[in-house]
N, C-alpha and C. Protein backbone atom coordinates (compact mmCIF):
# COMPACT_ATOMS: atom_id res chain seq x y z
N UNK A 1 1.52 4.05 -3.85
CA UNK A 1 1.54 2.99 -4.82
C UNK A 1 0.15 2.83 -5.46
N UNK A 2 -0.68 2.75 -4.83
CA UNK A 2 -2.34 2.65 -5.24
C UNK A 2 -2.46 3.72 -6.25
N UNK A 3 -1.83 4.79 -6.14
CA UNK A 3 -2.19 6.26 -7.07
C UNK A 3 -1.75 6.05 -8.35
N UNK A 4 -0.32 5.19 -7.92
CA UNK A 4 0.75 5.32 -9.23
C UNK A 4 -0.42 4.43 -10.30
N UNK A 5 -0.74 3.19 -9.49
CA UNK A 5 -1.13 2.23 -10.66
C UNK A 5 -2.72 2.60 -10.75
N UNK A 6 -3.56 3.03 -9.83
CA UNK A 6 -4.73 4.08 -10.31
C UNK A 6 -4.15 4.69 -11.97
N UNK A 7 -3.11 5.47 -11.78
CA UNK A 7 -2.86 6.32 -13.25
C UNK A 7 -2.45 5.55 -14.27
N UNK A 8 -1.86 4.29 -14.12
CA UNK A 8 -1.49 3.55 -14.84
C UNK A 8 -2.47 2.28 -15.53
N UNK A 9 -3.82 2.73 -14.87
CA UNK A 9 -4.76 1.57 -15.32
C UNK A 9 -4.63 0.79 -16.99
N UNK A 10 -4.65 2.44 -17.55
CA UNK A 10 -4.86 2.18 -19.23
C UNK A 10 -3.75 1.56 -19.85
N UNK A 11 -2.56 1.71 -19.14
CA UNK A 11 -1.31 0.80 -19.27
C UNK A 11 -1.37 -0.68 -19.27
N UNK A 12 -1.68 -0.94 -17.75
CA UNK A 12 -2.09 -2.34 -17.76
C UNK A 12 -3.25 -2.92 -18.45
N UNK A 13 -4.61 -1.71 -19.02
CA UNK A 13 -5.31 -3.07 -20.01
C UNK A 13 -4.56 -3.02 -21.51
N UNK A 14 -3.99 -2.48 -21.99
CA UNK A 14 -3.22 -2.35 -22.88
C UNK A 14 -2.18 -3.41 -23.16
N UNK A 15 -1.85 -3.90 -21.93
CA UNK A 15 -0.65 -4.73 -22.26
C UNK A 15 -1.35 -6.36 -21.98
N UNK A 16 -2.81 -5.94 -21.35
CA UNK A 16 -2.96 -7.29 -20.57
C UNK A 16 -4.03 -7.53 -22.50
N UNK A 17 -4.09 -6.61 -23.25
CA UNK A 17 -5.09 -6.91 -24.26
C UNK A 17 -4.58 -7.64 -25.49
N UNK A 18 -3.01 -7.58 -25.82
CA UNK A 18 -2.96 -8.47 -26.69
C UNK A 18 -2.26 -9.71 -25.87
N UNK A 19 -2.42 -10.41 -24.41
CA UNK A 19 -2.25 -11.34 -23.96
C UNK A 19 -1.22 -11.67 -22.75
N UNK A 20 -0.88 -10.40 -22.65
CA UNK A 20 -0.48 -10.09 -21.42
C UNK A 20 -0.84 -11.11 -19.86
N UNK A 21 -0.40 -12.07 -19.29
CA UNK A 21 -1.31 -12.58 -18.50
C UNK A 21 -1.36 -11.70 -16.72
N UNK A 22 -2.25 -11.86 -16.12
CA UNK A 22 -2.05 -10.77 -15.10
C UNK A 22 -1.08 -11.24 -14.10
N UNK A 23 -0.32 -12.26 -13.92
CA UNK A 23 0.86 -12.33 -13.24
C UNK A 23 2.02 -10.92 -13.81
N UNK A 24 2.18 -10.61 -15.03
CA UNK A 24 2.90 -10.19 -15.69
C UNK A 24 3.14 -8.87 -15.36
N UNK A 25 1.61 -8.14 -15.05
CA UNK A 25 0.99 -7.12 -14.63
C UNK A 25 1.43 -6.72 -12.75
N UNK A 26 1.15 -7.73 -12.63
CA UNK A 26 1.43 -7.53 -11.24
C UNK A 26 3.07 -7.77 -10.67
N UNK A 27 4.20 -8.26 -11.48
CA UNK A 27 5.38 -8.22 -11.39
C UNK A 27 5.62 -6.84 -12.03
N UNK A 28 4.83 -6.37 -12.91
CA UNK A 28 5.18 -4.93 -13.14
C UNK A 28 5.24 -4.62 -11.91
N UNK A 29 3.92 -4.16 -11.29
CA UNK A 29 3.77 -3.30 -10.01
C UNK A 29 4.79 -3.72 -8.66
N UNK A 30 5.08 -4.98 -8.76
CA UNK A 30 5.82 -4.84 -7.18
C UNK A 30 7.52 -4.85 -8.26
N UNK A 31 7.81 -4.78 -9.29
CA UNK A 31 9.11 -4.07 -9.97
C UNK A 31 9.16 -2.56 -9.31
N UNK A 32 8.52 -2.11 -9.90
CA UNK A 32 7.91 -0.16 -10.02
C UNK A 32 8.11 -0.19 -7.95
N UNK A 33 7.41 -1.09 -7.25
CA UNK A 33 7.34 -0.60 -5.80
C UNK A 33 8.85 -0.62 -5.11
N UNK A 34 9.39 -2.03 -5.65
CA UNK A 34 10.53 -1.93 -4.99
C UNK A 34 11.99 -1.15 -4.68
N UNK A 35 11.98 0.42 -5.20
CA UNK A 35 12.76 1.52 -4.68
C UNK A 35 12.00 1.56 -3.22
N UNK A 36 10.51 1.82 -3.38
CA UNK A 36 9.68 2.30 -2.24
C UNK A 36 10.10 1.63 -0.82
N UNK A 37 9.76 0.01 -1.81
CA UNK A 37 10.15 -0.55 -0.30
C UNK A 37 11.36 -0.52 0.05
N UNK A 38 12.62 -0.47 -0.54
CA UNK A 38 13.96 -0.22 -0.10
C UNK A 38 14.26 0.90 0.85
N UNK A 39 13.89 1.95 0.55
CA UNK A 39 13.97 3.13 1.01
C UNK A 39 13.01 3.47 2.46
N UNK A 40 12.00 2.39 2.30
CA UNK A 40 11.18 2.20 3.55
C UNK A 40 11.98 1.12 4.41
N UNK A 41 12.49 0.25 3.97
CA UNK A 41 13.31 -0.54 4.82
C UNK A 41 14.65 0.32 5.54
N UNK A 42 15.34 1.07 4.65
CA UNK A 42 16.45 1.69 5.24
C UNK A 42 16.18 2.67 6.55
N UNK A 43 15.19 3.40 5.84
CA UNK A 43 14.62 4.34 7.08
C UNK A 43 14.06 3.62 8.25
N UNK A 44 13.35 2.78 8.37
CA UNK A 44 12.73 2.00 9.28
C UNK A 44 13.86 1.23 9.93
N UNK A 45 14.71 0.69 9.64
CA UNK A 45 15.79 0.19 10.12
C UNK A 45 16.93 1.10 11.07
N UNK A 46 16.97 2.41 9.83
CA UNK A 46 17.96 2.77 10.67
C UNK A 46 17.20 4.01 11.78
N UNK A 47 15.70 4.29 11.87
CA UNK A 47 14.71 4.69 13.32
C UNK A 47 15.04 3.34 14.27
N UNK A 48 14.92 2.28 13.89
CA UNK A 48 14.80 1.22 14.91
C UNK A 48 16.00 1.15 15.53
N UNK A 49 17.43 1.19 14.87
CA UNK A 49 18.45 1.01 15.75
C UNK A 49 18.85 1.61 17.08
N UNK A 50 18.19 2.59 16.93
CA UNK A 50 18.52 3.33 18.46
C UNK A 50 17.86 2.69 19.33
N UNK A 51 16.84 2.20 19.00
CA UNK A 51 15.83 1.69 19.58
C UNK A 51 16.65 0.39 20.79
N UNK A 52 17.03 -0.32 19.31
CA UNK A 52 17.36 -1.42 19.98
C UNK A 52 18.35 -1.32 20.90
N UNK A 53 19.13 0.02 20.76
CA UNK A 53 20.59 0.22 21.33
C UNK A 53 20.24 0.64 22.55
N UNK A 54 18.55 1.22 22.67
CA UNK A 54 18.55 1.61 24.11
C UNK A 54 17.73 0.72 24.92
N UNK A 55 17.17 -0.09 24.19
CA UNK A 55 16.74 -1.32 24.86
C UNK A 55 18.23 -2.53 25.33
N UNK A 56 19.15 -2.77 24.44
CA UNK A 56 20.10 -3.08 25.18
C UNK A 56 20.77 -2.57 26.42
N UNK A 57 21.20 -1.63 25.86
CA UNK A 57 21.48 -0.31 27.65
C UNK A 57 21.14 -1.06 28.36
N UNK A 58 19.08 -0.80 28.09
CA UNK A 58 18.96 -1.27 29.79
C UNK A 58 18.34 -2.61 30.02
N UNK A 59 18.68 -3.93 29.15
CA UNK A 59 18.74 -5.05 29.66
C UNK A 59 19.83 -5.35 30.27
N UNK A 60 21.06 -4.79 29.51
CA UNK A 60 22.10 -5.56 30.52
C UNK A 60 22.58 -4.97 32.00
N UNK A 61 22.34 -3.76 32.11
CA UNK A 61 21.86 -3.18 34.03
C UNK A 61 21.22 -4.23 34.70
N UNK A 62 20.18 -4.35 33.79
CA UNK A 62 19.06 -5.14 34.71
C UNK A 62 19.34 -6.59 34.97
N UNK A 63 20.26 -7.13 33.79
CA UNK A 63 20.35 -8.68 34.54
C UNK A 63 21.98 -8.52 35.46
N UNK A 64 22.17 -7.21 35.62
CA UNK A 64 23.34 -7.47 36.50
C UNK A 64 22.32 -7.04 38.11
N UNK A 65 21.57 -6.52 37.49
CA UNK A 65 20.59 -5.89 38.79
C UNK A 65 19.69 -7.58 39.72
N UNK A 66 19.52 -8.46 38.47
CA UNK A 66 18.96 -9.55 38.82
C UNK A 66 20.30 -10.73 39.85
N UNK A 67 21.25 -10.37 39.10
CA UNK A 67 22.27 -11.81 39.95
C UNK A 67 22.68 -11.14 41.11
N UNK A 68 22.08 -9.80 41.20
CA UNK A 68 22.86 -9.16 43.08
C UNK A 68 22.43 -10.79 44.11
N UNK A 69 23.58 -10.86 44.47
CA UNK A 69 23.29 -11.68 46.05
C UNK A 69 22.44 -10.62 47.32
N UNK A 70 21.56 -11.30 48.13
CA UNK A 70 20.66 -10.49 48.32
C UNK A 70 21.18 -10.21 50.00
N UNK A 71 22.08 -10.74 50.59
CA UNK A 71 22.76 -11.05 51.76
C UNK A 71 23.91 -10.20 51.33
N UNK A 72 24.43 -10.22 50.56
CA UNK A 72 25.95 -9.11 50.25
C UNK A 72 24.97 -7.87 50.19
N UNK A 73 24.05 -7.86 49.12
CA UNK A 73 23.83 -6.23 48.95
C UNK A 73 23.35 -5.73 50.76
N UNK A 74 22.44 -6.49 51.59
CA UNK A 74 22.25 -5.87 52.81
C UNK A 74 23.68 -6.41 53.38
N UNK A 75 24.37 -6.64 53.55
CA UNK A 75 26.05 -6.26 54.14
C UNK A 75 26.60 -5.09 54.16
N UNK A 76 26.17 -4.68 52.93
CA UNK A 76 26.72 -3.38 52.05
C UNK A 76 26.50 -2.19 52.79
N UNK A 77 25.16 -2.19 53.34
CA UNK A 77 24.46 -1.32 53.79
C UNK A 77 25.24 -1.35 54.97
């Protein structure tokens, strides 16, 4: 993003010169970013889901691992 609007400098004084105000300028730039960030959200989202799917796995072992009665499990034995 820095590169795009690096190349685009002469754009933005151009538009900011007959009165352009720099809010205007800068809704350009996060317009222009937001494919980027979409496409960074999708990917990042869908790396994380496994994530979470294997962090579920092994919470719910573990809180069945937590309510063992501690007198039954040595019975068991």
């Amino acid at each position: 993003m820095a590169h795009s609007v690096a190349q685009r400098t002469r754009e933005f004084g151009i538009r900011m010169a007959p009165g352009a105000h720099w809010r205007d300028v800068i809704q350009l730039v996060i317009w222009n970013a937001l494919p980027l960030i979409g496409t960074g959200l999708v990917i990042g989202l869908g790396a994380a889901l496994p994530a979470v799917v294997a962090v579920l796995a092994t919470l719910i072992p573990a809180r069945r691992a937590v309510n063992v009665d501690p007198t039954i499990a040595l019975r068991y034995e």
